[in-house]
C-alpha atoms as a PDB file:
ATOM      1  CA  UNK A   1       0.000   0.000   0.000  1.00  0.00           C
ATOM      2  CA  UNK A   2       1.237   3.549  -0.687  1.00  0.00           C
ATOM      3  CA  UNK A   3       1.193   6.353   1.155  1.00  0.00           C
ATOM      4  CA  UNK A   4       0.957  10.119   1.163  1.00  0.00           C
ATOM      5  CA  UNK A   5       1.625  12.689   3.502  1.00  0.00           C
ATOM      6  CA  UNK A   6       1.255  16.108   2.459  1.00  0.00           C
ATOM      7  CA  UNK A   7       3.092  19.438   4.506  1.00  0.00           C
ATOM      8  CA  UNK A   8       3.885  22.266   3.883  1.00  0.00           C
ATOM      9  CA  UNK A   9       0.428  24.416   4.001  1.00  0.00           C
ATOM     10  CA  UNK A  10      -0.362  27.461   5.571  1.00  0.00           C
ATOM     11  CA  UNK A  11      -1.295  31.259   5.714  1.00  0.00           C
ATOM     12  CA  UNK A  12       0.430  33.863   3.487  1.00  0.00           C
ATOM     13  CA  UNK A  13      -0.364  36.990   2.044  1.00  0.00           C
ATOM     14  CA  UNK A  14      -0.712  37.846  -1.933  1.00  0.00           C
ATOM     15  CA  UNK A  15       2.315  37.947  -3.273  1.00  0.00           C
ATOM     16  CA  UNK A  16       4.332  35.440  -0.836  1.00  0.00           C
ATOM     17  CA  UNK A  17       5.305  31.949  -1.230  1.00  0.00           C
ATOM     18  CA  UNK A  18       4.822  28.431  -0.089  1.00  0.00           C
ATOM     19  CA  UNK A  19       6.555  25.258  -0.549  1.00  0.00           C
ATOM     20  CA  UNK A  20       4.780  22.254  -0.651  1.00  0.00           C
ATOM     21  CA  UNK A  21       6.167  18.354   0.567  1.00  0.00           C
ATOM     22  CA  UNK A  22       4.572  15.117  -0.275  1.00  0.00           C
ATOM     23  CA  UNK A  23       6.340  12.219   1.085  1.00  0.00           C
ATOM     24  CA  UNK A  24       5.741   8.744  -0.040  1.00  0.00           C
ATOM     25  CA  UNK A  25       6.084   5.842   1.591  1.00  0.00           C
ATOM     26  CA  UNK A  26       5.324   2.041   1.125  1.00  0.00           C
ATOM     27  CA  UNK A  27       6.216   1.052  -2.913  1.00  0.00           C
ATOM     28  CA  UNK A  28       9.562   1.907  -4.859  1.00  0.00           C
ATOM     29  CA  UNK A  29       8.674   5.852  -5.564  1.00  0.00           C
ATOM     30  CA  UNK A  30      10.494   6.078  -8.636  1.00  0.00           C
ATOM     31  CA  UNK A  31       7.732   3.908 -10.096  1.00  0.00           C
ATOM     32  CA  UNK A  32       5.057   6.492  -9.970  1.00  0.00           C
ATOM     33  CA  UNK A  33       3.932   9.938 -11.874  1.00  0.00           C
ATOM     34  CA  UNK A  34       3.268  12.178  -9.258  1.00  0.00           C
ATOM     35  CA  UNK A  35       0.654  14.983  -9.456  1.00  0.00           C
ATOM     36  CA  UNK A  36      -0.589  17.728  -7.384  1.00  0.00           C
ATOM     37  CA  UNK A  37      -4.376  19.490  -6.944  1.00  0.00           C
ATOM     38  CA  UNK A  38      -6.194  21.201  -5.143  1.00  0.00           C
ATOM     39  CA  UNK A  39     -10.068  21.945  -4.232  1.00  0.00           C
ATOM     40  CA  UNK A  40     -11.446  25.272  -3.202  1.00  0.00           C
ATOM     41  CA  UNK A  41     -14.961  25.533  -1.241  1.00  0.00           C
ATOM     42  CA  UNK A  42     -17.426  24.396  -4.048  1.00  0.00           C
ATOM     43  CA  UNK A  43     -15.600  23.476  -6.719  1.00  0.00           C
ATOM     44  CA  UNK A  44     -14.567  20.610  -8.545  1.00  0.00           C
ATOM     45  CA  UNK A  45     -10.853  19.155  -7.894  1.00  0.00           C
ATOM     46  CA  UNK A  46      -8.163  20.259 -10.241  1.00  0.00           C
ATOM     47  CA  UNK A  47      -5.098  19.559 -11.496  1.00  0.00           C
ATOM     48  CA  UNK A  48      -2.149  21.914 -10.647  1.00  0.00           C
ATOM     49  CA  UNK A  49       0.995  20.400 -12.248  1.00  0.00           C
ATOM     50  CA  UNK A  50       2.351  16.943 -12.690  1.00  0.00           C
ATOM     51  CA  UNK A  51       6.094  15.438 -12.675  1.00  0.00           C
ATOM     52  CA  UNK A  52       7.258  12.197 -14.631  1.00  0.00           C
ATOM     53  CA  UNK A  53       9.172   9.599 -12.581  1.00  0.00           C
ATOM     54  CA  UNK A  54      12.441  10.711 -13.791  1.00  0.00           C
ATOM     55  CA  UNK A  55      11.958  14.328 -13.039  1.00  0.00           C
ATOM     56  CA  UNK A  56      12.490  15.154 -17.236  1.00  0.00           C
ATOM     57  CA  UNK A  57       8.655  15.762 -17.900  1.00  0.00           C
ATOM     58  CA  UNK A  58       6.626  18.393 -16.203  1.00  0.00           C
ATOM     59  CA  UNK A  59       2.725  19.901 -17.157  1.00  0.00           C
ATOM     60  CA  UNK A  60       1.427  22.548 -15.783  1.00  0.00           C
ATOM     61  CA  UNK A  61      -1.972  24.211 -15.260  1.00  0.00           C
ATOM     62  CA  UNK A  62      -2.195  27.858 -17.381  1.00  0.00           C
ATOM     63  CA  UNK A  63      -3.504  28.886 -14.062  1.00  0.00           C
ATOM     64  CA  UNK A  64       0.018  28.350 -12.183  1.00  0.00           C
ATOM     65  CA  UNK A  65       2.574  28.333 -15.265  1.00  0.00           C
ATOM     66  CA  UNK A  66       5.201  30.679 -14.597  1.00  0.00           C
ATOM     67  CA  UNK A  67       4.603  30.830 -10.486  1.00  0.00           C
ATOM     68  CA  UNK A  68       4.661  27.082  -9.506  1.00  0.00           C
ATOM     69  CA  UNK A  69       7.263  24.727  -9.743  1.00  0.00           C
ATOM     70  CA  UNK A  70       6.950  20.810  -9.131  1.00  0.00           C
ATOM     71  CA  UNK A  71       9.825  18.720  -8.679  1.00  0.00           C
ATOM     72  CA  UNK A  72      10.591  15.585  -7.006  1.00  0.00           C
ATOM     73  CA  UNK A  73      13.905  13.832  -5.127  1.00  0.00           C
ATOM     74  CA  UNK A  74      13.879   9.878  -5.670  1.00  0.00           C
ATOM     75  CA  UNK A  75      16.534   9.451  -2.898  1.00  0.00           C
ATOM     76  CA  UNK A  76      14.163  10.882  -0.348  1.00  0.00           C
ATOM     77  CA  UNK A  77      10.681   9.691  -1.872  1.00  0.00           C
ATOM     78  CA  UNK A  78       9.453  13.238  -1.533  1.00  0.00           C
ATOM     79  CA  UNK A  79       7.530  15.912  -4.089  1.00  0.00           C
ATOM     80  CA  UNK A  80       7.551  19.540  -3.805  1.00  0.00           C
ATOM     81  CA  UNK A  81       5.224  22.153  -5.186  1.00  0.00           C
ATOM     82  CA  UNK A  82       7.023  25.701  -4.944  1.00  0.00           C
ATOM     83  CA  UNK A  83       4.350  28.006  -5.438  1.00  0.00           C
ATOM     84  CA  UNK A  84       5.578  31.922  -5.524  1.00  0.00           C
ATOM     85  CA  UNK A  85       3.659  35.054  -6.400  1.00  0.00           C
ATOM     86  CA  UNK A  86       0.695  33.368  -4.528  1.00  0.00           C
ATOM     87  CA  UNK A  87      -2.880  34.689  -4.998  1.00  0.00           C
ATOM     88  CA  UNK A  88      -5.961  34.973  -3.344  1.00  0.00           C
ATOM     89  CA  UNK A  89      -7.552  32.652  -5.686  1.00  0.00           C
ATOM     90  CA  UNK A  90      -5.004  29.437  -5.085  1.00  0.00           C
ATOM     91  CA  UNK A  91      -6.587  29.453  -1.780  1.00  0.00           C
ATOM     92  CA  UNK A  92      -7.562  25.681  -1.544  1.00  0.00           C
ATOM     93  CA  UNK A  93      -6.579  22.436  -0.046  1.00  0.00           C
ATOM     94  CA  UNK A  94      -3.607  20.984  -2.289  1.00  0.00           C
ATOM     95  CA  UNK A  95      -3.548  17.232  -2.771  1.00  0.00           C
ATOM     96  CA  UNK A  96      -0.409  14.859  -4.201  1.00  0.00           C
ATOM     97  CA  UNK A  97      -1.220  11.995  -5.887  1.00  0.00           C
ATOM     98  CA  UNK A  98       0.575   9.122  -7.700  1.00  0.00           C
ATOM     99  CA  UNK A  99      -0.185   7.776 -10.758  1.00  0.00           C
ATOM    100  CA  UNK A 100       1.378   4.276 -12.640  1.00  0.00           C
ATOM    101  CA  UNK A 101       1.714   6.633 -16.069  1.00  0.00           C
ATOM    102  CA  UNK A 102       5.079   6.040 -17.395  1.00  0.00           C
ATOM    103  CA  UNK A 103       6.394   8.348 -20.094  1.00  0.00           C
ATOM    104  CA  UNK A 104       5.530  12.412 -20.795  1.00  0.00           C
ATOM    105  CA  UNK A 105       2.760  13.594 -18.218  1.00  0.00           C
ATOM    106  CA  UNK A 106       0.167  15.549 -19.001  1.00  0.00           C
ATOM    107  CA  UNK A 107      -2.918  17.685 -17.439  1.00  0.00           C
ATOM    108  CA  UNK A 108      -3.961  13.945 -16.827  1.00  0.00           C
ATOM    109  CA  UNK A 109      -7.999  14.005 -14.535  1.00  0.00           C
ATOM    110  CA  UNK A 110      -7.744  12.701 -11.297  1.00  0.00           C
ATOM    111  CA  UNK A 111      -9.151   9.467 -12.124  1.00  0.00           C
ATOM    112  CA  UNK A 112      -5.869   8.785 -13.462  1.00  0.00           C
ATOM    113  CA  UNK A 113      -4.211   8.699 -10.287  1.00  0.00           C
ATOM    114  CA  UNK A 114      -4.003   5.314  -7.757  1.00  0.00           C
ATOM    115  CA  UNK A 115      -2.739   6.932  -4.689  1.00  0.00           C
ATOM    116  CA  UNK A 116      -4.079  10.366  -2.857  1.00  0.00           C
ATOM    117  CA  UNK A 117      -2.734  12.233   0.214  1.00  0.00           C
ATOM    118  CA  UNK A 118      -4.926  13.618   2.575  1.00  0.00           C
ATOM    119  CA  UNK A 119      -4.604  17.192   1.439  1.00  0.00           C
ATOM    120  CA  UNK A 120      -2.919  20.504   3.290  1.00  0.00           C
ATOM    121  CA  UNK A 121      -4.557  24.105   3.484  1.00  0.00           C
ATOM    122  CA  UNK A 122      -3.152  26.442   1.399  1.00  0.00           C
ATOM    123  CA  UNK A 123      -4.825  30.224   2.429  1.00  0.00           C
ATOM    124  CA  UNK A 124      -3.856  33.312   0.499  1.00  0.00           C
ATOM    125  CA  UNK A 125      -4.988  36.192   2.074  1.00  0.00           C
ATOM    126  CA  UNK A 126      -5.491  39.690   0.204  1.00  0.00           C
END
């Protein structure tokens, strides 16, 4: 069984940053895409960016492109989500997730994924 932990979350104003951790545990990491998304009050989940296992493919939402960055460290089963220039509307929970997609990643739905964290609050305040 594989699992997620999530960390990372908190309050910051417009303008500041975050970085988020997902550490996985419990199958050989390197095996899995990783994604991450998030969910604001009401809405439907979506997907934020996504990271190959290799680290040499990356997709990113038009919504982020240019202020988030995912990347991952095999040694230490872990992937991060640096998210700068934050605004109020990223205000959600953020979820990682791991996939079994080998190859170039893509905006891929969440039904796409096998494994899910249990999410951490992200809250940008104006």
């Amino acid at each position: 069984q594989v699992q997620l932990v999530e960390s990372g979350g908190g309050l910051v104003q417009a303008g500041g940053s975050l970085r988020l951790s997902c550490a996985v545990s419990g199958r050989p990491f390197s095996s899995y895409a990783m994604g991450w998304f998030r969910q604001a009050p009401g809405k439907e989940r979506e997907f934020v960016a996504a990271i190959n296992w290799s680290g040499g493919s990356t997709y990113y939402a038009d919504s982020v492109k240019g202020r988030f960055t995912i990347s991952r460290d095999n040694a230490k089963n872990t992937v991060f989500l640096q998210m700068n220039s934050l605004k109020p509307e990223d205000t959600a929970v953020y979820y990682c997730a791991a996939a079994s997609i080998f190859g170039i990643v893509k905006a891929f739905p969440p039904r796409a994924y096998d494994y899910w964290g249990q999410g951490t609050q992200v809250t940008v305040s104006s």
